[in-house]
Protein backbone atom coordinates (compact mmCIF):
# COMPACT_ATOMS: atom_id res chain seq x y z
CA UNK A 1 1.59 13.21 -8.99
CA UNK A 2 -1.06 13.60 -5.88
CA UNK A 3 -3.06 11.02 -5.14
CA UNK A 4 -5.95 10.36 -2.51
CA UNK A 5 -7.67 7.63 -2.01
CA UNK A 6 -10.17 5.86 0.45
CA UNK A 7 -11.52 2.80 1.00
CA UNK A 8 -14.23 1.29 3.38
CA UNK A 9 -13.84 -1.50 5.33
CA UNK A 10 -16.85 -3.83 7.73
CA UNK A 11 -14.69 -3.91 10.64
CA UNK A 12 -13.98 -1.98 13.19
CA UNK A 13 -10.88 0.99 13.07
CA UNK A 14 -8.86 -0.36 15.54
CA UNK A 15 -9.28 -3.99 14.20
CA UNK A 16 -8.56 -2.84 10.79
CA UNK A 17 -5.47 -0.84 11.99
CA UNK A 18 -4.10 -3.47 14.19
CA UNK A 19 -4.61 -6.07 10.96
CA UNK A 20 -2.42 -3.82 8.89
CA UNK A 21 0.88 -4.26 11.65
CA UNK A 22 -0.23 -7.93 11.59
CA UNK A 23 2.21 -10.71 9.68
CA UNK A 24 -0.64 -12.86 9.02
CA UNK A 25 -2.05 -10.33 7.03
CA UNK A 26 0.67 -10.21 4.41
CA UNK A 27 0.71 -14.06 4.74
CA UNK A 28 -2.84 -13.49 3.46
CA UNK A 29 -2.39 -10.99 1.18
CA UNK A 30 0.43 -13.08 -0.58
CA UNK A 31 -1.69 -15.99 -0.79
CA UNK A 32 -4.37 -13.85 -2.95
CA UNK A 33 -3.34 -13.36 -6.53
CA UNK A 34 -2.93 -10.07 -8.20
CA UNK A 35 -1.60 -8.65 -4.66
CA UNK A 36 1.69 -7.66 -5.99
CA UNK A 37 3.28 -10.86 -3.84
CA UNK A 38 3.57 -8.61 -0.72
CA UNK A 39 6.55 -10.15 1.38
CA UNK A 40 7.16 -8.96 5.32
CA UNK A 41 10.93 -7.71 5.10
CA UNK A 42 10.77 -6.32 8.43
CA UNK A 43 9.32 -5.25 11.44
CA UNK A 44 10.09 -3.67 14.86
CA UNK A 45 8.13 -2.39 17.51
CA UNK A 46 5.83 -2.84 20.51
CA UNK A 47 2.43 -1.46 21.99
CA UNK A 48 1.53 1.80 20.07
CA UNK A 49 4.41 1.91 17.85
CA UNK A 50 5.13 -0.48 14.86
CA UNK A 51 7.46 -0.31 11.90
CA UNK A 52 6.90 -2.32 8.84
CA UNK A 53 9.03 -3.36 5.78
CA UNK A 54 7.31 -5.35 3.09
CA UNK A 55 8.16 -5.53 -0.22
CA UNK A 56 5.81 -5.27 -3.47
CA UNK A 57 6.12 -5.86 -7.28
CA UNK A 58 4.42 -3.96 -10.05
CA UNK A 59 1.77 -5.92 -11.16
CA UNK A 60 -0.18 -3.55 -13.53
CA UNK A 61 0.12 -3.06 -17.14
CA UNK A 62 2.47 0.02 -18.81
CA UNK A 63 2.13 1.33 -22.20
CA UNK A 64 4.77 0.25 -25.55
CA UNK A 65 6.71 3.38 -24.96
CA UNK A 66 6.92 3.79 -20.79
CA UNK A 67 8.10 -0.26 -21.19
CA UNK A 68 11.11 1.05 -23.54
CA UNK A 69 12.13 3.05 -20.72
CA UNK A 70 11.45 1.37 -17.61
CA UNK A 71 11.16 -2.47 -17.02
CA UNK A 72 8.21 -3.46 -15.63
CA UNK A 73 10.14 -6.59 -14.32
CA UNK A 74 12.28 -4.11 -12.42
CA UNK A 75 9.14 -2.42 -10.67
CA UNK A 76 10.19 -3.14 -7.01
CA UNK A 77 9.98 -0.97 -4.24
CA UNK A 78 10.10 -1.45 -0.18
CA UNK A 79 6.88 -0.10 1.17
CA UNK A 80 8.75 1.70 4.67
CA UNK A 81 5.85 2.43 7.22
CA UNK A 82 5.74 3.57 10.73
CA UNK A 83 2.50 2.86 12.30
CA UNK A 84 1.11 4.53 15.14
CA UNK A 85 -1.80 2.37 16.68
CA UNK A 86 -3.83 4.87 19.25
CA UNK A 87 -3.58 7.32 16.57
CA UNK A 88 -4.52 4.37 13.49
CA UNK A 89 -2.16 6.60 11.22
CA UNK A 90 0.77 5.39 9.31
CA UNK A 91 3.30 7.15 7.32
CA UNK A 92 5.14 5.32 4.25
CA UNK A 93 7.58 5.85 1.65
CA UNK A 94 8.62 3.40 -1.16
CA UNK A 95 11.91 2.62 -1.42
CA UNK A 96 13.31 1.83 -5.09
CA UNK A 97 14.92 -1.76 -5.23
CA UNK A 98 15.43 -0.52 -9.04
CA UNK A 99 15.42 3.30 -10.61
CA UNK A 100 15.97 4.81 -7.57
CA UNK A 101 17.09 7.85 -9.00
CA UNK A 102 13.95 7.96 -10.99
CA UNK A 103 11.64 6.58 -8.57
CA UNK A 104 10.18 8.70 -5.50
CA UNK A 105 6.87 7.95 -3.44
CA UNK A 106 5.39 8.55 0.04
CA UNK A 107 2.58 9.69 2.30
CA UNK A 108 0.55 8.92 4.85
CA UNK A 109 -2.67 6.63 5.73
CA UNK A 110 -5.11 6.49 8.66
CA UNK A 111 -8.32 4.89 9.66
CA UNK A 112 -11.43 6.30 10.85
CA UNK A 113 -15.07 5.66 11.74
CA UNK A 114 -17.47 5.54 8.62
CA UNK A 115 -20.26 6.70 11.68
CA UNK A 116 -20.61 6.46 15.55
CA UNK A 117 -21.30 3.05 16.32
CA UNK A 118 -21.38 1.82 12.66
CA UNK A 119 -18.51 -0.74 12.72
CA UNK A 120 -16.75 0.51 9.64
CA UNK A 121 -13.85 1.86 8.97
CA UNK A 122 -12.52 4.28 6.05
CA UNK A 123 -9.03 4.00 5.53
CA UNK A 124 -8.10 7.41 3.71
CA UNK A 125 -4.37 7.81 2.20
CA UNK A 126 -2.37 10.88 0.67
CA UNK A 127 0.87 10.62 -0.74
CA UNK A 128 3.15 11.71 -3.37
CA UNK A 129 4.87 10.08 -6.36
CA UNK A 130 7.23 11.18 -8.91
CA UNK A 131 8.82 9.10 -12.11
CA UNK A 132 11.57 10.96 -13.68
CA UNK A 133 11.23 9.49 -17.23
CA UNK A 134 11.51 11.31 -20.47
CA UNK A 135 8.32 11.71 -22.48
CA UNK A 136 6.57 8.38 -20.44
CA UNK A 137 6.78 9.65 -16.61
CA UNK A 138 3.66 10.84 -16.24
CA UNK A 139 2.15 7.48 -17.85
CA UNK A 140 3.98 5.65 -15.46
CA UNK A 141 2.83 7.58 -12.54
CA UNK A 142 -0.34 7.34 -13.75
CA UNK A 143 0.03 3.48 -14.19
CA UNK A 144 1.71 3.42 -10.69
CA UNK A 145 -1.24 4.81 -8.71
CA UNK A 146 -3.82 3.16 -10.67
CA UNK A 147 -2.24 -0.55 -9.94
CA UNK A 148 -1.65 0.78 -6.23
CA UNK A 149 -5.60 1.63 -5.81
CA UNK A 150 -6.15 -1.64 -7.44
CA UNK A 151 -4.12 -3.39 -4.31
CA UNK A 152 -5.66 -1.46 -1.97
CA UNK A 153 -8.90 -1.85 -2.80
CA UNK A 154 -8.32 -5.67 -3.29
CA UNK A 155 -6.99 -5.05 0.36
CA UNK A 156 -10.22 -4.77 1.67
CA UNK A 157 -11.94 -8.45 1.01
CA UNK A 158 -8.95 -10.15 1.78
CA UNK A 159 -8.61 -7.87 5.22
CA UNK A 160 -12.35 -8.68 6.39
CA UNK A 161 -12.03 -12.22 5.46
CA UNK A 162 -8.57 -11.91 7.49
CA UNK A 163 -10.58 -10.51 10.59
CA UNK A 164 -12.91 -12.93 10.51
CA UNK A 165 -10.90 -16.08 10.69
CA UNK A 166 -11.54 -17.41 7.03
C-alpha cells in the first residue's frame, strides 16, 4: 500500500527538523498518551548527519478477523531513519520486532516552507507498506497507515509545544 501524507507545523523547517533528531522529543512524545510509547533505541551521528532508532507499538484498533491472524500485542516495529539536516529529509524503514516475514515498510520524509517568510513548516512523507496476510492484509495495511497518520499528526502539538519550552 502507498501512502502520502503531510502535515503542517508553526515552527520553523529547520527547527522542526532538528526537533525530530532531538531525544527530548521522544522523551516528549512518550510522555503524551496514544503516541505508540515511542522509545530512543539508538542514535549516531554529528552535524548534518543523524541516525535514529526508536521503537513504536501498534496502538490502533484491527478488525475480528485481521486479530485471528496477527496479534495486535505483537505490533512492534523499529522505526530505522537516517536524517540529513541541511537537506531536512529523512529516509526510514520499519523493522519487524514480530512478523517479519509478513511485515515490510519504508520511505522517506522531509520538511519544507509552508511560504517565504511564513514560519511554517510542512512535513510531507511517502513510503511503502506491505502485510502478507491471507484474506486480512490489506485491512491491516489499511489499519497500519491510518494509526501511523494518527501519530503523526498527534506529532505536531506535542512538537510545537516541544519547541517552545512547555
Amino acid at each position: 500500500m502507498r501512502f502520502d501524507l503531510t502535515q503542517r507545523f508553526n515552527a520553523a523547517p529547520d527547527d522542526v527538523a532538528a526537533a525530530f533528531c532531538d531525544p527530548g522529543f521522544y522523551e516528549a512524545l512518550a510522555a503524551t498518551p496514544g503516541m505508540g510509547d515511542p522509545k530512543l533505541v539508538g542514535r549516531e551521528g554529528d552535524g548534518d548527519q543523524v541516525h535514529l532508532k526508536v521503537r513504536y507499538r501498534f496502538t490502533g484498533e484491527l478488525s475480528a478477523a485481521a486479530r485471528a491472524v496477527l496479534d495486535p500485542a505483537k505490533l512492534v516495529w523499529v522505526e530505522d531513519s537516517h536524517h540529513d539536516l541541511a537537506a531536512r529529509a529523512v529516509t526510514f524503514r520499519m523493522l519487524p520486532d514480530h512478523y517479519a516475514d509478513r511485515f515490510r515498510a519504508s520511505g522517506r520524509y522531509w520538511f519544507e516552507a509552508a511560504g517565504q517568510g511564513s514560519g511554517v513548516t510542512l512535513r510531507r512523507a511517502e513510503g511503502d507498506l506491505k502485510v502478507k496476510a491471507p484474506l486480512v492484509g490489506g485491512a491491516v495495511e489499511r489499519a497500519i497507515v491510518s494509526g501511523l497518520r494518527e501519530r503523526m499528526d498527534d506529532e505536531v502539538a506535542v512538537l510545537e509545544r516541544y519547541l517552545a519550552g512547555s
